[in-house]
Protein backbone atom coordinates (compact mmCIF):
# COMPACT_ATOMS: atom_id res chain seq x y z
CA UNK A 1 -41.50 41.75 -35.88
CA UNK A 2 -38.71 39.05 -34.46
CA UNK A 3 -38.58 38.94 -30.69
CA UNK A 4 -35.31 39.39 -28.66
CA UNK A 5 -33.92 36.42 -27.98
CA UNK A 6 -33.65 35.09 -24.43
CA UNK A 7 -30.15 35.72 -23.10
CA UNK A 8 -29.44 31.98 -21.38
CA UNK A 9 -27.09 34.09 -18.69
CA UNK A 10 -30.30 35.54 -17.36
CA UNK A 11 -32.18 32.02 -17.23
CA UNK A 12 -29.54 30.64 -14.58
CA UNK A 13 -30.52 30.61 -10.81
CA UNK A 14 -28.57 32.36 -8.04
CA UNK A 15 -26.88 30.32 -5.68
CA UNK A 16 -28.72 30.87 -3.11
CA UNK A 17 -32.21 30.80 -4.96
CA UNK A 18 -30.78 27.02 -5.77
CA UNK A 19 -30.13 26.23 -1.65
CA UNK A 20 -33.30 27.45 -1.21
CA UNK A 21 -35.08 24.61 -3.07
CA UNK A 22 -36.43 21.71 -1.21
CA UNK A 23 -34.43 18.99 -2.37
CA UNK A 24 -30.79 21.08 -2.16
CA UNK A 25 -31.64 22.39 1.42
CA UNK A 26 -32.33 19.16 3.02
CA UNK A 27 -29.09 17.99 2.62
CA UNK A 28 -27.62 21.10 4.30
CA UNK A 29 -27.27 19.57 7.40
CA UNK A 30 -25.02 16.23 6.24
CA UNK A 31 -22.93 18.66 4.12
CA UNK A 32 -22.61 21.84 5.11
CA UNK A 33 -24.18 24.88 3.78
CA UNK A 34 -20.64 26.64 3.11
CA UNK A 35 -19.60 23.22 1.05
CA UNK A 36 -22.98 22.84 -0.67
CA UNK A 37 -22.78 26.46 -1.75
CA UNK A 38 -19.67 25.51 -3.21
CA UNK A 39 -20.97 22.93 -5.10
CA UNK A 40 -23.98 24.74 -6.40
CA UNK A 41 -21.19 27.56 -7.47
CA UNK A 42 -19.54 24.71 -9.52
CA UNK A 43 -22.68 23.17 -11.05
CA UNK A 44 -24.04 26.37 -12.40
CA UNK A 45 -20.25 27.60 -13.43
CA UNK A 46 -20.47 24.54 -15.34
CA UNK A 47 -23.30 25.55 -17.09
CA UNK A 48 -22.31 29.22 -18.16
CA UNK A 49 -18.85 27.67 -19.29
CA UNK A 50 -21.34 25.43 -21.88
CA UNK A 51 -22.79 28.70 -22.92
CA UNK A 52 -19.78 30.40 -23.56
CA UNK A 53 -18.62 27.80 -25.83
CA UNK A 54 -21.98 28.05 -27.89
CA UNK A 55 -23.09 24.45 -26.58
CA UNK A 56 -26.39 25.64 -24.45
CA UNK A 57 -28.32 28.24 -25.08
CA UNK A 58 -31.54 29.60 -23.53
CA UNK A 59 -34.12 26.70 -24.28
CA UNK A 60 -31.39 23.95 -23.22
CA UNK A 61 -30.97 26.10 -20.27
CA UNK A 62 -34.94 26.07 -19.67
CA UNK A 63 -34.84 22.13 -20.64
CA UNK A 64 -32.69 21.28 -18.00
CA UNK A 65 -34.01 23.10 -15.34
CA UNK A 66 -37.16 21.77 -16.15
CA UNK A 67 -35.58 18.27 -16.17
CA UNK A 68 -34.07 18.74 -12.68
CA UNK A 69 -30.62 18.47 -14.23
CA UNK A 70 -29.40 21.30 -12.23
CA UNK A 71 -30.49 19.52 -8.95
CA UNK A 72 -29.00 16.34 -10.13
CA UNK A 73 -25.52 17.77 -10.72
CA UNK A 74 -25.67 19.15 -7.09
CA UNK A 75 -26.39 15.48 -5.54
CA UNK A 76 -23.43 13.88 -7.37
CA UNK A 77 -21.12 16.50 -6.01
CA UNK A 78 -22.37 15.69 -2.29
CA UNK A 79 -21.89 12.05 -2.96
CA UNK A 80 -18.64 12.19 -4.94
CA UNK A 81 -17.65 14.02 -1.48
CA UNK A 82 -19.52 11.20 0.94
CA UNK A 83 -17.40 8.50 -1.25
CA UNK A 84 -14.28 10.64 -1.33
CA UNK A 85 -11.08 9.38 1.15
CA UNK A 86 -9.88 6.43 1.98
CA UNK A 87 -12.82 3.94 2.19
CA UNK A 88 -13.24 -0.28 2.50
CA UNK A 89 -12.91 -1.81 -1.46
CA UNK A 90 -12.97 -5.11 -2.75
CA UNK A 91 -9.57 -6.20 -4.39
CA UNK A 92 -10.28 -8.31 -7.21
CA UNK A 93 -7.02 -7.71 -9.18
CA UNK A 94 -5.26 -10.36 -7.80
CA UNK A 95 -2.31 -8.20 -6.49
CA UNK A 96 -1.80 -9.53 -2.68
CA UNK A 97 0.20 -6.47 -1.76
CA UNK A 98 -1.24 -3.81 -3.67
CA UNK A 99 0.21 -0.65 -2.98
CA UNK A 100 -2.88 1.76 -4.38
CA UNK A 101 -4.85 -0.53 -1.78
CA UNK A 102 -2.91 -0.52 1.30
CA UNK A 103 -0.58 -3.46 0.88
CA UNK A 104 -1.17 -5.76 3.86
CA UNK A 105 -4.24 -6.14 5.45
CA UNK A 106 -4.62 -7.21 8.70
CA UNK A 107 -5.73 -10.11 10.61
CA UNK A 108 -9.31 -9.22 12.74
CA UNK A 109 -7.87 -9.75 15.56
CA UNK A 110 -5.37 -7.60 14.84
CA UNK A 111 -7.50 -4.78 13.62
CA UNK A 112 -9.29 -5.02 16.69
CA UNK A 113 -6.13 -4.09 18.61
CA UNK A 114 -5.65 -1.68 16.77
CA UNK A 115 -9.04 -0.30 17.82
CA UNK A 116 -9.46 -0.65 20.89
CA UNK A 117 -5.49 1.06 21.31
CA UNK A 118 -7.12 3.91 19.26
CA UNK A 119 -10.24 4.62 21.25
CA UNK A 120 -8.86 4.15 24.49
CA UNK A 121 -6.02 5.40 26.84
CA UNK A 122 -3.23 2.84 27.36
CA UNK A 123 0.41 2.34 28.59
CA UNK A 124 2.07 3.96 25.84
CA UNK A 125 4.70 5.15 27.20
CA UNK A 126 4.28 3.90 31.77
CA UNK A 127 4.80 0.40 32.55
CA UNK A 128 2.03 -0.41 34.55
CA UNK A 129 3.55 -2.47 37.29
CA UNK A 130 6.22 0.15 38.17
CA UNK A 131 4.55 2.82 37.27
CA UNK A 132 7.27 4.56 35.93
CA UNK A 133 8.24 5.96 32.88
CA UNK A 134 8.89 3.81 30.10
CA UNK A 135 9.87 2.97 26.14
CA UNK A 136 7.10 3.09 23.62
CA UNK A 137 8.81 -0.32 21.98
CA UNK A 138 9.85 -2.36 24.44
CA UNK A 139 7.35 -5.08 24.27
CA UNK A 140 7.08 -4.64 20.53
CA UNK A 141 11.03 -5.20 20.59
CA UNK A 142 11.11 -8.22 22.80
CA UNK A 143 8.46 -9.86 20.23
CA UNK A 144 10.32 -8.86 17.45
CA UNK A 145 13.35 -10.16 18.96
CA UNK A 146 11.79 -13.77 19.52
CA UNK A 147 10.81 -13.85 15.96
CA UNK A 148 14.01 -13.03 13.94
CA UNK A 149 17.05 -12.86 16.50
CA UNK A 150 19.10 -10.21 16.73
CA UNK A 151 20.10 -8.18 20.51
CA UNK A 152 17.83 -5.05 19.80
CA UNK A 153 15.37 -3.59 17.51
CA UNK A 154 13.60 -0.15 16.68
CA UNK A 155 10.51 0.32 14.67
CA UNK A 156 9.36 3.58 12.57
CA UNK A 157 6.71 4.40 10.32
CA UNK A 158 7.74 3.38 7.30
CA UNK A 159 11.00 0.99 5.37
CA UNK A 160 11.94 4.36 3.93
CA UNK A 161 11.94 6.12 7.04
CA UNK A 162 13.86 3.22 8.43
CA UNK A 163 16.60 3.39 5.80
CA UNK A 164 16.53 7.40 5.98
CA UNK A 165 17.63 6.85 9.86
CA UNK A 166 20.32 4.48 9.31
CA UNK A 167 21.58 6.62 6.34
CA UNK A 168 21.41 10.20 8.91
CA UNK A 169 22.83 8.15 12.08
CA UNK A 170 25.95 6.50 10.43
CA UNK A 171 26.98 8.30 7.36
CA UNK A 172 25.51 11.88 7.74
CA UNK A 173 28.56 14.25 6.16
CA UNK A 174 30.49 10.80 5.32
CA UNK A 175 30.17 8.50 2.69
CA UNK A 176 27.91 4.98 2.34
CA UNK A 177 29.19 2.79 -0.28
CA UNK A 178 26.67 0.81 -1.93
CA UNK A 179 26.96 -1.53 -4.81
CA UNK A 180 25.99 0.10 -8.70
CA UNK A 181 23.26 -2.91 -9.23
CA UNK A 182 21.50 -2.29 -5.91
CA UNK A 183 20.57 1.29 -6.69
CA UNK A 184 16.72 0.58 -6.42
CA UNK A 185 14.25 2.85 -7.46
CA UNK A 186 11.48 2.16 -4.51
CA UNK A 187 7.19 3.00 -4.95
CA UNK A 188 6.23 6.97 -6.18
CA UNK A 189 9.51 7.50 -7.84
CA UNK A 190 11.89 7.66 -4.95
CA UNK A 191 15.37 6.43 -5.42
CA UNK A 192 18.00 5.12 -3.15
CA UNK A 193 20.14 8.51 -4.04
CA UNK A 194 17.61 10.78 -3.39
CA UNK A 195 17.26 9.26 -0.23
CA UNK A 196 20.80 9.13 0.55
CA UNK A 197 21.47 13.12 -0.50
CA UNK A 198 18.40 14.25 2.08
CA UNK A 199 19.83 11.86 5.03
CA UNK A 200 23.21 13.92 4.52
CA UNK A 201 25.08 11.06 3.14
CA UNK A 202 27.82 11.21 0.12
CA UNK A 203 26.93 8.14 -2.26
CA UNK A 204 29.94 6.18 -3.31
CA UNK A 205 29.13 3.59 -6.17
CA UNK A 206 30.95 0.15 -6.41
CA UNK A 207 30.87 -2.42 -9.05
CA UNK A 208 29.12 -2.42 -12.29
CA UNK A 209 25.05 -2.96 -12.49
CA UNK A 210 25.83 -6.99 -13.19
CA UNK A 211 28.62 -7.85 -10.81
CA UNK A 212 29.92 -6.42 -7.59
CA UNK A 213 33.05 -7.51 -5.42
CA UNK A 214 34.64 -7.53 -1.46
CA UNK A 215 37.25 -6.32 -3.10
CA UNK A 216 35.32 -3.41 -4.70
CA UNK A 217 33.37 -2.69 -1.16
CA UNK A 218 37.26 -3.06 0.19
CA UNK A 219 38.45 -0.20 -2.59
CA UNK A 220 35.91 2.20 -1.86
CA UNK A 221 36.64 2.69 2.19
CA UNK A 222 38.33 5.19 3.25
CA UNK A 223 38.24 7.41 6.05
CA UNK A 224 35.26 9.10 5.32
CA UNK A 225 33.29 6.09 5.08
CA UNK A 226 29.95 5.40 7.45
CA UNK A 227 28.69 3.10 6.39
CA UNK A 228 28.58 -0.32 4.19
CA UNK A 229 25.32 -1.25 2.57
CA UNK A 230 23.39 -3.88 1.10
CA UNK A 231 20.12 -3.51 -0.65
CA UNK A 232 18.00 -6.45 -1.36
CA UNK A 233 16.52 -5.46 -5.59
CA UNK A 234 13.18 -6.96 -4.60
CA UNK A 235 11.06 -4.96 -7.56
CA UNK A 236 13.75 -6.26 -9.52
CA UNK A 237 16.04 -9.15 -11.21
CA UNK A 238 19.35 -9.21 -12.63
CA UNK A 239 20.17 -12.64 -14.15
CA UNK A 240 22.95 -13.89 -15.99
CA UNK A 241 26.63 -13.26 -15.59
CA UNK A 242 25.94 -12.27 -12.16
CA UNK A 243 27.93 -11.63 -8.89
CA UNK A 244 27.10 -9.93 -5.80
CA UNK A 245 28.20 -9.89 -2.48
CA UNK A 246 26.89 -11.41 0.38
CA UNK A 247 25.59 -10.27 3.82
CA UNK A 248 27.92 -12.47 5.42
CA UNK A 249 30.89 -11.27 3.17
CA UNK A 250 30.02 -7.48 3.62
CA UNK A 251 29.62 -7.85 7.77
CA UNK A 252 33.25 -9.28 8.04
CA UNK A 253 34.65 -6.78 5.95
CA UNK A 254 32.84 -4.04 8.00
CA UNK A 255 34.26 -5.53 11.68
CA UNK A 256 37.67 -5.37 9.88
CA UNK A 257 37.38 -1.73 8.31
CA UNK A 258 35.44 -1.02 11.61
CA UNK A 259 32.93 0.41 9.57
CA UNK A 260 29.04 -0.57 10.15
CA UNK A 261 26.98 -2.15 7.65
CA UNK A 262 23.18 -2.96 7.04
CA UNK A 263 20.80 -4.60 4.93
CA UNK A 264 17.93 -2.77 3.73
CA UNK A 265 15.62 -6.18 3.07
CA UNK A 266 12.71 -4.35 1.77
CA UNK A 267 9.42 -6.37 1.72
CA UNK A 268 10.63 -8.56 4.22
CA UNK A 269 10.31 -12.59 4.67
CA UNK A 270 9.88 -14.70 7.87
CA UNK A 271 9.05 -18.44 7.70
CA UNK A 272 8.02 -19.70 11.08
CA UNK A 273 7.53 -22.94 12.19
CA UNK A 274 3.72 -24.68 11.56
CA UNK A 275 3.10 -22.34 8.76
CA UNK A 276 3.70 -23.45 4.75
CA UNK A 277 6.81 -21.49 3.43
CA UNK A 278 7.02 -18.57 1.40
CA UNK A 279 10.44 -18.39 1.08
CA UNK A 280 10.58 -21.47 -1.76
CA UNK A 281 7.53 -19.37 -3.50
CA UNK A 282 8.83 -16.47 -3.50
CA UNK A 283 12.53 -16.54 -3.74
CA UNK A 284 13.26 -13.68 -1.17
CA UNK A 285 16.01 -13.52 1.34
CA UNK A 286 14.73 -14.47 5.11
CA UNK A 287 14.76 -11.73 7.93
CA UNK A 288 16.24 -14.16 9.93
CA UNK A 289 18.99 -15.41 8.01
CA UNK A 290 20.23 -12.02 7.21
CA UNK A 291 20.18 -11.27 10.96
CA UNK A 292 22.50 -14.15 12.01
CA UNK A 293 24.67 -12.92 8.71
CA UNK A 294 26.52 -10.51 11.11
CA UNK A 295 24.97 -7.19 9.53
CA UNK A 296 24.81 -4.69 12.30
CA UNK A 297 21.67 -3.78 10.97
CA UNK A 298 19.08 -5.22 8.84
CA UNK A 299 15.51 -2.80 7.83
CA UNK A 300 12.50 -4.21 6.20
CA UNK A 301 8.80 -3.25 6.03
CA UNK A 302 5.90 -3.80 8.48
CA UNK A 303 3.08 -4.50 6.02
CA UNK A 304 4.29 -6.20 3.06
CA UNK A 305 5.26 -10.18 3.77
CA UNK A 306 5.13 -9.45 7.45
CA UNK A 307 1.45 -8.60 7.32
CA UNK A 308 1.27 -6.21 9.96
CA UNK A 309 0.47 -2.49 10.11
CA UNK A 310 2.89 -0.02 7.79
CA UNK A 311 6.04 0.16 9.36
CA UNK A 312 9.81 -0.02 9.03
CA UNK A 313 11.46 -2.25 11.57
CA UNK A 314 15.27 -2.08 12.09
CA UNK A 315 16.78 -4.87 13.82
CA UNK A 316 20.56 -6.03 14.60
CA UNK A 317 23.05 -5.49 17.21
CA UNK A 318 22.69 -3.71 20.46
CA UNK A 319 25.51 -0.41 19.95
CA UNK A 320 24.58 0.07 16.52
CA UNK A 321 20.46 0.43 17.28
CA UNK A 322 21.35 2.24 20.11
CA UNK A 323 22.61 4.41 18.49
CA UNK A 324 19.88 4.97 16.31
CA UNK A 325 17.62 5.56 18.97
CA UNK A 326 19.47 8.59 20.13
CA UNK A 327 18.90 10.26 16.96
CA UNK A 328 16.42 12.72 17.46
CA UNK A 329 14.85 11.93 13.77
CA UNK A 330 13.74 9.07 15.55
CA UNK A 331 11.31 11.15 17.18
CA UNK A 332 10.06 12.51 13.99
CA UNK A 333 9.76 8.93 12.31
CA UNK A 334 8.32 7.24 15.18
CA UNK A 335 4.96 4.57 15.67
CA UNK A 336 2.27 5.91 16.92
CA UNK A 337 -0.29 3.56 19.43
CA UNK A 338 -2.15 2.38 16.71
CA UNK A 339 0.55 1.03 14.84
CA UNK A 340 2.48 -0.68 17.44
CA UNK A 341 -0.51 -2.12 18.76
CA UNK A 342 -1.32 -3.99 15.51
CA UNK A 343 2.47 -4.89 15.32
CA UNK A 344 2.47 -6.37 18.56
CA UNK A 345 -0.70 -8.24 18.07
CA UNK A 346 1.16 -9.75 14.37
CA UNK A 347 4.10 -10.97 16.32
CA UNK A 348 2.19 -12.35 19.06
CA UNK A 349 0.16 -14.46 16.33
CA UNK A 350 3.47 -15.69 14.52
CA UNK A 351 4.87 -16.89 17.50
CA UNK A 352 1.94 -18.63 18.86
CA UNK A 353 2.12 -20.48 15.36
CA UNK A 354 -0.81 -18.89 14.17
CA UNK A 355 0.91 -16.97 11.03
CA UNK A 356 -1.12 -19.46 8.50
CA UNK A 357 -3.92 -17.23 9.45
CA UNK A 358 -2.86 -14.02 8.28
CA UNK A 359 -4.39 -12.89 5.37
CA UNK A 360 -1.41 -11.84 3.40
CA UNK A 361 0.27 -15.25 4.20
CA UNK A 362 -2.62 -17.09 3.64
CA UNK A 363 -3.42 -15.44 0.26
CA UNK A 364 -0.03 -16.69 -0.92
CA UNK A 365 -0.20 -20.01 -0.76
CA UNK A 366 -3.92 -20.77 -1.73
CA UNK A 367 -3.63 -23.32 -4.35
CA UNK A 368 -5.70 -23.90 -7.76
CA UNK A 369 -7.83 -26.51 -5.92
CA UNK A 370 -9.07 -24.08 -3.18
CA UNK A 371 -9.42 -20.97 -5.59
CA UNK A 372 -11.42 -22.88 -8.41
CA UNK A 373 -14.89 -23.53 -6.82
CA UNK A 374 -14.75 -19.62 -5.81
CA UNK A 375 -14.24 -18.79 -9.26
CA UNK A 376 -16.86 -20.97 -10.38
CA UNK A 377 -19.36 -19.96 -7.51
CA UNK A 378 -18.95 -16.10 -8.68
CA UNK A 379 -19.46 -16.92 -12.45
CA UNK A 380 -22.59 -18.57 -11.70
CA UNK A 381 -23.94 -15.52 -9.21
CA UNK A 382 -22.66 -13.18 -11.89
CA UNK A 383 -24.48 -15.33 -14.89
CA UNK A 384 -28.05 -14.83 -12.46
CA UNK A 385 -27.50 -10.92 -11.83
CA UNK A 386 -26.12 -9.12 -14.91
CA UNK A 387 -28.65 -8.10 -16.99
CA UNK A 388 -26.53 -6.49 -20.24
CA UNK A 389 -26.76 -7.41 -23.36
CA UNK A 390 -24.10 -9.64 -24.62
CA UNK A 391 -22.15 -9.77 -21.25
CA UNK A 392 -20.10 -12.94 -21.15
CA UNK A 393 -18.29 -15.08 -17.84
CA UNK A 394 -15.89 -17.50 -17.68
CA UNK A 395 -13.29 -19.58 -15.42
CA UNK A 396 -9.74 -19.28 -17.23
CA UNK A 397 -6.41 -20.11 -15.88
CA UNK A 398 -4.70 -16.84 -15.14
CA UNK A 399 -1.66 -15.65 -12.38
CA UNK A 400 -1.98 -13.14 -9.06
CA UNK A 401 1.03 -11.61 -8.56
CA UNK A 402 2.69 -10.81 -4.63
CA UNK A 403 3.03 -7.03 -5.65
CA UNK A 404 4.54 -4.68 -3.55
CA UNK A 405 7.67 -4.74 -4.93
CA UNK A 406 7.95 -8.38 -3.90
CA UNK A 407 9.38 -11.02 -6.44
CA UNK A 408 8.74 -8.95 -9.24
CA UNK A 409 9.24 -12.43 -11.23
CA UNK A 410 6.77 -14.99 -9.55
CA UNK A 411 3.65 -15.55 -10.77
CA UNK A 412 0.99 -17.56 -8.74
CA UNK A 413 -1.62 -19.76 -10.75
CA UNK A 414 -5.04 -18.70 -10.37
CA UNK A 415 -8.13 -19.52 -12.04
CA UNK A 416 -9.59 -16.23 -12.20
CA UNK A 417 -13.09 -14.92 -14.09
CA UNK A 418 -12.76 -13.52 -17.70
CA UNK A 419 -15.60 -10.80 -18.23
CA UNK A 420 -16.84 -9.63 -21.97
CA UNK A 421 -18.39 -6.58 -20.99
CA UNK A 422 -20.51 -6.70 -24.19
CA UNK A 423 -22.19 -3.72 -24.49
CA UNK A 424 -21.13 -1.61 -21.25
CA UNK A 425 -17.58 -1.48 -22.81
CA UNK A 426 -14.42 -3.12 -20.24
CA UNK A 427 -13.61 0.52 -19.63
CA UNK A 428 -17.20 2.04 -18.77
CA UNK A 429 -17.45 -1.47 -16.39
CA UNK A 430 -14.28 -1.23 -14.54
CA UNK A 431 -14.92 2.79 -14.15
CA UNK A 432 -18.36 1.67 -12.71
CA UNK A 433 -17.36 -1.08 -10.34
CA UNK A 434 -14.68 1.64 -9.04
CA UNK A 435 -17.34 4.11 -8.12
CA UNK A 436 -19.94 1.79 -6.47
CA UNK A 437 -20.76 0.59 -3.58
CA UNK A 438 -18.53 -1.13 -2.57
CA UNK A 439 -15.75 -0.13 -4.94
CA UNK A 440 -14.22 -2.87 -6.87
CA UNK A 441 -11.35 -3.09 -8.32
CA UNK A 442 -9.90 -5.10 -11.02
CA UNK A 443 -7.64 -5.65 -13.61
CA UNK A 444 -7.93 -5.49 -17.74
CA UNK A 445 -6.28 -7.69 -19.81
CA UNK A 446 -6.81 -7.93 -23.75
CA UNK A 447 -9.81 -6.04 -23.56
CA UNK A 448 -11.23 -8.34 -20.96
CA UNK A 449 -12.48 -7.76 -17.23
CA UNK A 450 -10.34 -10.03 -15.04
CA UNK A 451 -11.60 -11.09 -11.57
CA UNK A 452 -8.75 -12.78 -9.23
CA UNK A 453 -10.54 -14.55 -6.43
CA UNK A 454 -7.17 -15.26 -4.55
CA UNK A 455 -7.05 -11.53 -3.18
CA UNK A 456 -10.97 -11.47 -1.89
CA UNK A 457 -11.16 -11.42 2.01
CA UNK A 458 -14.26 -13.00 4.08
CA UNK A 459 -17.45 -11.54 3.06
CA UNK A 460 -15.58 -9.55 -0.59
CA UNK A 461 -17.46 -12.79 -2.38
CA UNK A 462 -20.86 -11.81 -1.25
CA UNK A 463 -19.60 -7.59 -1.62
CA UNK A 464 -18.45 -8.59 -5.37
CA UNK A 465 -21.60 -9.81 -6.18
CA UNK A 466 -23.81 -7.03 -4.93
CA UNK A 467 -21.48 -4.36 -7.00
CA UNK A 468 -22.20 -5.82 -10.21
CA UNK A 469 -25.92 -6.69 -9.44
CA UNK A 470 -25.90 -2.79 -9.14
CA UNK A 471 -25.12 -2.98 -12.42
């Protein structure tokens, strides 16, 4: 006579028979018994949609609980959740400002301000000698002040939120005329228009996408014009039969129209003194140059060539910023401690002619000589640790890129490490490196692992090698 068979529905646990088992309850406490419920819920729902689609039945079912699988699938959801966030990585791609991985990082010293402003009271907003009521800014504005000229200055959270407050203070229900070729498309899809239709602005196009006029800026005014403005196409090149106009040009047509003007600089570029120059590397327009221009107002970013905490600085004459202070977006768009701590602490660093130190600056201008014995040094470690089959290391001659958005054209020299993954597959090894400890990221290229030393910090070397000993 042929027995029944064994519905598998029948063989799965309850959820809370499965928190009741040793090894699931003990990590109640670190988790959560609401969340780890969850996560049982999800491992066994798993299960029962394998069943419905004919891939488990009851013996698999009795298999894997046998085999602890059930268990298993619990503890990767609780550590998927432990390594879930934002959390430290090593950035091997060779991107300096890589905007998945937070752009800038910041000097230590700097992140210790940052710290110690987070963890403690302080004189946000009281000047401690008076004792009275003060800006949130002001010493952040007199730094920023020494470093790039200008008579005043204003800092928000973001270049984007720094733009969107120009756009809503000078040209809300008017017009801002822009040039055609400047029409950037900034990072996650946002473009210049979209921006300009939420901060209340009309957009008025001038010029064609190659070459723009004064005398097409000049066409364009009328009297519902706000505002003139310049957009530096940092992510970006138009070459050729060119012609644009300048930030000098376009702040002398704005005192005669009596219109104001700005110049949304983007990433951002100061060269001080005692510090090797980006500016010939890169090929960006200077902060400082585009101050004295005239602009009323030039915008750029806080942690791209900076190297500072995210921001968007605004800096230029003293009506016109003002002015953009009284705005009650301001309020909405405004630093909080943290971040104008670690901006303060930046500036104070530049001008003591310590900006050679900061890493972003720093990572810039490393040369072959300096970056070839690291490469070298982590092929060797790597050669000692890996153990699969057919994995292969070598020192090639590669580029690291700024990123960010920032000279979307230069491309730095680097002797970086080409990985054959062998066996493991470049995919299953870069998928790995991602979800250990630390994380690692890197770049592919031609079915190769590539490892750019130029973006590791103190200590990454030493991080890099543990991840793939891991391996």
């Amino acid at each position: 006579m042929t027995q029944p068979k064994t519905n598998p529905y029948r063989l799965l646990p309850s959820v809370d028979e499965v928190l009741a088992w040793p090894e699931i309850a003990e990590l109640a406490p670190r988790t959560g018994r609401e969340l780890l419920a969850e996560f049982v819920g999800r491992s066994i729902d798993r299960w029962r949609s394998e069943i419905r689609a004919g891939e488990l039945d009851a013996a698999g079912v009795r298999e894997r609980l046998e085999r602890g699988d059930l268990a298993r699938s619990v503890l990767s959801w609780v550590e998927r959740e432990a390594k879930s966030g934002l959390v430290p990585v090593v950035n091997a791609t060779g991107v300096v400002l890589h905007t998945g991985l937070g752009r800038a990082p910041v000097h230590p010293e700097v992140a210790e301000a940052m710290a110690r402003a987070a963890s403690r009271y302080g004189t946000l907003e009281v000047d401690r000698f008076t004792g009275l009521r003060n800006r949130r800014d002001d010493r952040l504005c007199e730094l920023l002040l020494r470093l790039v000229g200008g008579e005043a200055a204003i800092a928000v959270n973001n270049n984007a939120a720094a733009v969107l407050l120009l756009l809503n203070t000078f040209a809300a229900g008017k017009e801002t005329v822009v040039s055609r070729g400047e029409l950037v498309e900034i990072g996650g899809s946002f473009r210049m228009p979209d921006v300009m239709e939420r901060a209340g602005t009309k957009l008025v196009e001038v010029g064609t996408t190659n070459r723009t006029r004064g005398a097409d800026f000049r066409a364009a005014c009328g009297e519902r014009t706000g505002l003139l403005l310049k957009v530096h196409t940092s992510n970006f090149r138009v070459v050729g039969f060119t012609e644009e106009v300048g930030a000098a040009e376009l702040a002398d047509l704005g005192r005669e129209l009596d219109v104001p003007t700005a110049f949304d600089l983007g990433s951002g570029l100061i060269d001080p003194e005692g510090a090797a120059p980006l500016g010939g590397i890169l090929r960006e327009p200077g902060i400082r140059e585009a101050v004295a221009s005239g602009i009323d107002v030039v915008t750029f970013s806080g942690d791209k060539l900076l190297g500072a905490p995210q921001a968007g600085v605004l800096v230029g004459k003293r009506e016109p910023i003002a002015r953009l202070r009284a705005n009650p977006l301001y309020r909405a768009l405004r630093l909080d401690k943290t971040a104008l701590a670690g901006l303060e602490a930046t500036a104070e660093m530049i001008l003591a002619g310590r900006a050679a130190e900061l890493p972003t600056r720093a990572m810039l201008t490393l040369g072959r000589d300096a970056l070839e014995p690291v490469a070298e040094r982590i092929a060797a470690a790597l050669r000692k640790v890996v153990r699969i089959p057919s994995f292969r290391v070598e020192v090639v001659l590669d580029a690291s890129q700024p990123g960010s958005g920032s000279s979307p054209d230069v491309y730095l020299p680097s002797p970086v490490l080409r990985i054959d993954a062998g066996e493991f597959g470049v995919e299953a090894l870069a998928q790995t490196l991602r979800a250990g400890d630390p994380p690692v990221f890197a770049r592919i290229h031609e079915d190769r692992l590539m490892l750019d030393p130029r973006t590791l910090l103190e200590g990454d070397e030493e991080r890099l090698v543990t991840a793939f000993r891991a391996l």
